[in-house]
Protein backbone atom coordinates (compact mmCIF):
# COMPACT_ATOMS: atom_id res chain seq x y z
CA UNK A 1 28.12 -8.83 5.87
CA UNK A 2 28.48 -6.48 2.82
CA UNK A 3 28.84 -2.70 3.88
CA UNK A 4 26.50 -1.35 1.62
CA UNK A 5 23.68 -3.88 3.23
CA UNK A 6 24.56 -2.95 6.95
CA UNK A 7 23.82 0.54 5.55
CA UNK A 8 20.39 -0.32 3.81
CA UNK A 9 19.72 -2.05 6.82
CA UNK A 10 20.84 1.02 9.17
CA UNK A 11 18.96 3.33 6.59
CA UNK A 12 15.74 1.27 6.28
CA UNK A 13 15.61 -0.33 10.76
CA UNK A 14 14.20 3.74 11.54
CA UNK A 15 11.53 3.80 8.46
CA UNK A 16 10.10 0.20 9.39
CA UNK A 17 10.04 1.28 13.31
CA UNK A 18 8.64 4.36 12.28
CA UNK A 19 5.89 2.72 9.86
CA UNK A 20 4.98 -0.01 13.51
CA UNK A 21 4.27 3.05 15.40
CA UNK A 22 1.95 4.43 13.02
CA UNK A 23 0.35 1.17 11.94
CA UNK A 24 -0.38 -0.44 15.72
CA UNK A 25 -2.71 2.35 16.20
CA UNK A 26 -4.98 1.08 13.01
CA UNK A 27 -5.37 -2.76 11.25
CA UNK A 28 -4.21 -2.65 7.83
CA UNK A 29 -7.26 -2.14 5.44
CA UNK A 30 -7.94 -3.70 1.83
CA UNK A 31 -7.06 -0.85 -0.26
CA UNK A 32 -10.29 0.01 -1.46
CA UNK A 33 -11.32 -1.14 -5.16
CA UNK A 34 -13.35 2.21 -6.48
CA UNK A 35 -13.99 6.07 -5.98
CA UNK A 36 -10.95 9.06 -4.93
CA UNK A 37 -8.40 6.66 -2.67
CA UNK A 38 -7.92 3.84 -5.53
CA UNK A 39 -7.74 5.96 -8.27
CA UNK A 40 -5.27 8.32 -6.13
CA UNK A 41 -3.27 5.17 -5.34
CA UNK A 42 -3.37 4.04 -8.60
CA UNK A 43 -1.97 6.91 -9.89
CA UNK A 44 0.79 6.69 -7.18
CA UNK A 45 1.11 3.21 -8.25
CA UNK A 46 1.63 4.17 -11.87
CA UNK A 47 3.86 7.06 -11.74
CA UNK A 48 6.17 5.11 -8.73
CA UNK A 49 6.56 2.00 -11.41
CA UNK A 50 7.83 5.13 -14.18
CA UNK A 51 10.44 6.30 -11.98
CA UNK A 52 11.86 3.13 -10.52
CA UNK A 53 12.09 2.26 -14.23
CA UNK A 54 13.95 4.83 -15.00
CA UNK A 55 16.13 4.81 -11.76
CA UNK A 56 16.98 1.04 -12.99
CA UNK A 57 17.94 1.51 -15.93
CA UNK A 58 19.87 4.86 -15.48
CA UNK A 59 23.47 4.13 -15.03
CA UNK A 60 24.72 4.79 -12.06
CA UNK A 61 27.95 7.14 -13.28
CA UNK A 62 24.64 9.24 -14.68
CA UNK A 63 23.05 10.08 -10.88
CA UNK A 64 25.39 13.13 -9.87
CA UNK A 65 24.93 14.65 -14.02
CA UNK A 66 23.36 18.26 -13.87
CA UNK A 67 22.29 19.73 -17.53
CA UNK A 68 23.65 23.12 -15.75
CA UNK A 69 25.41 24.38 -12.87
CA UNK A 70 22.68 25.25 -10.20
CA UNK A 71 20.18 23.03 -11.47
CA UNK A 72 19.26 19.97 -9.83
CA UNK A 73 21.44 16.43 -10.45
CA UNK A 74 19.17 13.11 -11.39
CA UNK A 75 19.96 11.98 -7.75
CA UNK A 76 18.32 15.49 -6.10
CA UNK A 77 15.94 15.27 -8.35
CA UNK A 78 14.60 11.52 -7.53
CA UNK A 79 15.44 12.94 -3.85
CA UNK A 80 13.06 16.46 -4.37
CA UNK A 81 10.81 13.60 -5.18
CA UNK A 82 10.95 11.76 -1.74
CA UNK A 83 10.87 14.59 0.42
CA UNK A 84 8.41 16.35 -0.91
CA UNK A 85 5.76 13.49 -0.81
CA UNK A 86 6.60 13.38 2.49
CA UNK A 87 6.50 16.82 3.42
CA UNK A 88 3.46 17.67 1.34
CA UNK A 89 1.27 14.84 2.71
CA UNK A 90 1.61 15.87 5.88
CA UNK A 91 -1.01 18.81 4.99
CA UNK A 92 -3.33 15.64 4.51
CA UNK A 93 -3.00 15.20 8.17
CA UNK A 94 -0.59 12.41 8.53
CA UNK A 95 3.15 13.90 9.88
CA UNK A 96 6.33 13.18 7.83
CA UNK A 97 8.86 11.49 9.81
CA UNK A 98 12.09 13.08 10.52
CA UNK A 99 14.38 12.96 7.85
CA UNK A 100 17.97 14.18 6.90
CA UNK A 101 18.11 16.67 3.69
CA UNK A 102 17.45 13.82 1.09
CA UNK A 103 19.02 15.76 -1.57
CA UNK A 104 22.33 16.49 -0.47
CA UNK A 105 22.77 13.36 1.24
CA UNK A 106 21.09 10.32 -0.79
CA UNK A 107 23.14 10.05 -4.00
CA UNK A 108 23.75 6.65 -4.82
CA UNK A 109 21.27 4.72 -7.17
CA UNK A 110 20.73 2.18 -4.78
CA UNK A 111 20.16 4.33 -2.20
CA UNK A 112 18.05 6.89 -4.37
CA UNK A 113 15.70 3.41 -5.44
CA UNK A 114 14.84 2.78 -1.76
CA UNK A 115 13.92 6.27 -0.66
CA UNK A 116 11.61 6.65 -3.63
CA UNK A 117 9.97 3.49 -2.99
CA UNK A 118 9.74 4.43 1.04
CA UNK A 119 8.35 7.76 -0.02
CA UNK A 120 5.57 6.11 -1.84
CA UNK A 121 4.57 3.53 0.14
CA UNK A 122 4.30 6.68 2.80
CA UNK A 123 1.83 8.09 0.37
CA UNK A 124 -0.28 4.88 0.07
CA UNK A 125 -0.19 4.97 3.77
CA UNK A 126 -1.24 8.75 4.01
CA UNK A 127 -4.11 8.03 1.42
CA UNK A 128 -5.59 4.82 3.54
CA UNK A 129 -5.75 7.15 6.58
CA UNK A 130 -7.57 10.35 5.22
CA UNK A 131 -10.92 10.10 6.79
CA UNK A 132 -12.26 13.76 4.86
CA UNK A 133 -11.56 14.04 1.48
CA UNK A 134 -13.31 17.15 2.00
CA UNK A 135 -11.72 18.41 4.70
CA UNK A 136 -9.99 22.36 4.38
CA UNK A 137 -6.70 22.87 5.00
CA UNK A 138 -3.77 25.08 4.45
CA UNK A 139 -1.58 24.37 2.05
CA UNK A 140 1.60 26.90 1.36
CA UNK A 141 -0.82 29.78 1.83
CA UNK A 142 -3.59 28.76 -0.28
CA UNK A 143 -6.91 27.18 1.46
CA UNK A 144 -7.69 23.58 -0.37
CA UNK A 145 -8.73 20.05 1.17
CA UNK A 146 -7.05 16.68 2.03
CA UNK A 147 -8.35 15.69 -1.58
CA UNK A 148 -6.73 18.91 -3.16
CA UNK A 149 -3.80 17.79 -1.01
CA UNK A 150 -3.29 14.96 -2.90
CA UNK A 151 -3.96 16.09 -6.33
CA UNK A 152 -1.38 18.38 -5.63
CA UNK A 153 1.22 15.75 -4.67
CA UNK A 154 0.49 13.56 -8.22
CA UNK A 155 0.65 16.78 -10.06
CA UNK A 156 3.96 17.68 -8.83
CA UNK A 157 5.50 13.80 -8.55
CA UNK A 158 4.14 13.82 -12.65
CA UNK A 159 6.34 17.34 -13.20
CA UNK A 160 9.29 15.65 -11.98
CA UNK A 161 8.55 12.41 -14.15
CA UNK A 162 8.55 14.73 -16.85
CA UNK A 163 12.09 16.44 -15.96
CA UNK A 164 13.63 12.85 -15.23
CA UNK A 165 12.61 11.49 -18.31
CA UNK A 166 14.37 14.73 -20.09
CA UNK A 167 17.24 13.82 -18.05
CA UNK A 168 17.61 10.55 -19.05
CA UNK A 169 17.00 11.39 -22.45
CA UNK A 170 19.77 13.79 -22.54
CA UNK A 171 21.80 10.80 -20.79
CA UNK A 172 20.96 8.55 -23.89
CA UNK A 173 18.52 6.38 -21.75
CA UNK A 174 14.77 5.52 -23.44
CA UNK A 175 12.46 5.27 -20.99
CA UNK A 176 11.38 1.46 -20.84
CA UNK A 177 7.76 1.94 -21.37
CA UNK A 178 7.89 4.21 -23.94
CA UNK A 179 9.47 1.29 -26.18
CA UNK A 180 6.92 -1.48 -25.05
């Protein structure tokens, strides 16, 4: 079997376990059609399809370029991405599974493609659980709710759209969508 599958398969065996565990306890329900969840996970939708665009058609020679020393690489970046949707939407009441540093150690663009994807489908899954939209939390020392939660999360997932498409601009790559 090819090496780097046996390691997409060791990477991805602790995720899917992970995701059983938190699934047996509640069916699977039709992602709803209207009101604050579908247009949250439409958004996630949307903004999920604009980075694995641009992780595609990034070369992958581009994922450890920095514009400066200190500043974040296109890999850490796509990785800053991961971990925090998982770390924020566990202030939405849903706890982020254990993970490794995902910036220092996911680098490759294969790699970086199925972390972002795992992160967001952990999103989906947060948003199908939250019961109180309504319901106050603390969040990094300000008081909001599981719906402020998750505004939060898009906004900052957007910011990071934003720097990746600079990125790849400065790399030569046109984001696909912007030429359709």
């Amino acid at each position: 079997m090819n090496p780097l599958r046996i390691a997409l398969i060791a990477l991805f065996l602790p995720a899917l376990a992970f995701a059983k565990t938190q699934n047996a306890a509640r069916p699977a329900a039709p992602p709803p059609a209207t009101g604050f969840r579908a247009e949250f996970i439409a958004g996630v939708d949307d903004v999920e399809a604009k980075l694995l665009d641009l992780v595609e058609i990034t070369p992958a020679e581009s994922f450890s370029w920095r514009p400066a020393p200190g500043v974040r690489s296109i890999s850490e970046v796509y990785m800053h991405i991961a971990a925090s949707n998982y770390f924020r939407a566990a202030f939405a009441g849903v706890p982020a599974p254990k993970l490794a540093d995902l910036e220092t150690t996911v680098t490759k663009k294969a790699d970086v493609a199925v972390e972002l994807r795992k992160s967001f489908d952990h999103l989906r899954m947060v948003a199908s659980r939250v019961e109180d939209f309504d319901k106050t939390v603390k969040m990094l020392g300000s008081t909001t709710s599981h719906r402020g939660v998750l505004l939060m999360i898009l906004n900052h997932v957007h910011e990071h759209l934003g720097q990746s498409i600079a990125y790849a601009r400065m790399q030569g790559v046109m984001p696909p969508w912007s030429t359709r």
